[in-house]
Protein backbone atom coordinates (compact mmCIF):
# COMPACT_ATOMS: atom_id res chain seq x y z
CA UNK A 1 159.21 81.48 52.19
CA UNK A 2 161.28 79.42 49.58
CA UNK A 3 164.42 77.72 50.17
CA UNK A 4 167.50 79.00 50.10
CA UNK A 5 169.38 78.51 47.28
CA UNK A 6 172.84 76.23 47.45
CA UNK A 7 175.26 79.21 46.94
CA UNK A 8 173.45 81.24 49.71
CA UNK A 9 173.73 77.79 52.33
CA UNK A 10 177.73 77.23 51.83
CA UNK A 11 178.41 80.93 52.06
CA UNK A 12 176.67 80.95 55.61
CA UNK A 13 178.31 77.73 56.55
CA UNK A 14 181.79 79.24 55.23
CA UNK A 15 181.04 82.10 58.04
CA UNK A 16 179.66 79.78 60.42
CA UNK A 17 182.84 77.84 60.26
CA UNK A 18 185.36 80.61 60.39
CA UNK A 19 183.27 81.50 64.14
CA UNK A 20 185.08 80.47 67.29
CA UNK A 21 182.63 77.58 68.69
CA UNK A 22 181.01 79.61 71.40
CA UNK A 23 180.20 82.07 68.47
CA UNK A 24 178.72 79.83 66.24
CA UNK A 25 176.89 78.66 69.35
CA UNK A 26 175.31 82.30 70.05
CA UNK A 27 174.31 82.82 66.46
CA UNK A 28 172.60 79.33 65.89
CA UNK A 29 170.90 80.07 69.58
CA UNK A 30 169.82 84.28 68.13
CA UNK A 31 168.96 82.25 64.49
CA UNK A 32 166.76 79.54 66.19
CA UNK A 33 164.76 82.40 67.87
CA UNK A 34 163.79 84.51 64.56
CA UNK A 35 160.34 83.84 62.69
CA UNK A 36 160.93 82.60 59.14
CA UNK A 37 160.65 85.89 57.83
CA UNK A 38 163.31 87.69 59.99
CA UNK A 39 165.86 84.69 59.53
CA UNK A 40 165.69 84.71 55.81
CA UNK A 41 166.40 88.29 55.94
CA UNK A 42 169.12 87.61 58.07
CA UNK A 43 169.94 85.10 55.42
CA UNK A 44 169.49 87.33 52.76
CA UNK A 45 171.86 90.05 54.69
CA UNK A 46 174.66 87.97 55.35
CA UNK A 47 174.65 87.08 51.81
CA UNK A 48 175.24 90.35 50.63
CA UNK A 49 179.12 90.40 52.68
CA UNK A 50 182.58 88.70 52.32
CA UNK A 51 182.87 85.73 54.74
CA UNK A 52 185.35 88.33 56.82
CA UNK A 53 182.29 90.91 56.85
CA UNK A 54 179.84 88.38 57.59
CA UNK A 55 182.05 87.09 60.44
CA UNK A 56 182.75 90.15 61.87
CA UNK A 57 178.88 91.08 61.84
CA UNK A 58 178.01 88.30 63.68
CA UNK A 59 180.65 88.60 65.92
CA UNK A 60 179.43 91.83 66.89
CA UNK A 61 175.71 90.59 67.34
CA UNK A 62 177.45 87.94 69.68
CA UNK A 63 179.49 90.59 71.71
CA UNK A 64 175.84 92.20 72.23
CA UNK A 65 174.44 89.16 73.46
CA UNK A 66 177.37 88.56 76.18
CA UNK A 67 178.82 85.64 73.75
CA UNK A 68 182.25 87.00 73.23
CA UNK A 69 184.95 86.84 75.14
């Protein structure tokens, strides 16, 4: 799988940091447990929204995983 490309790395830090803590916490936790393949189309996904949309989609993924409060 090749790196990901600068643009793609700030725009999923610029979600990362508009998560609540505990958030940002569930997604690393869901993100460390996906193969290469499945993160990088994760990667490739949240690349595709606005930070807002990105934020609110992982937000949602946390709220599945009991994260949210």
């Amino acid at each position: 799988i090749p790196p990901l490309d600068p643009e793609t790395i700030a725009h999923f830090l610029a979600i990362q940091a508009a998560l609540k803590p505990e958030e940002a916490s569930v997604a690393r936790a869901v993100a460390a447990d996906l193969a290469p393949i499945e993160l990088r189309a994760w990667f490739d996904d949240l690349k595709k929204l606005s930070v807002p949309a990105g934020v609110a989609k992982i937000r949602a993924l946390v709220g599945k995983k009991g994260g949210a409060s």
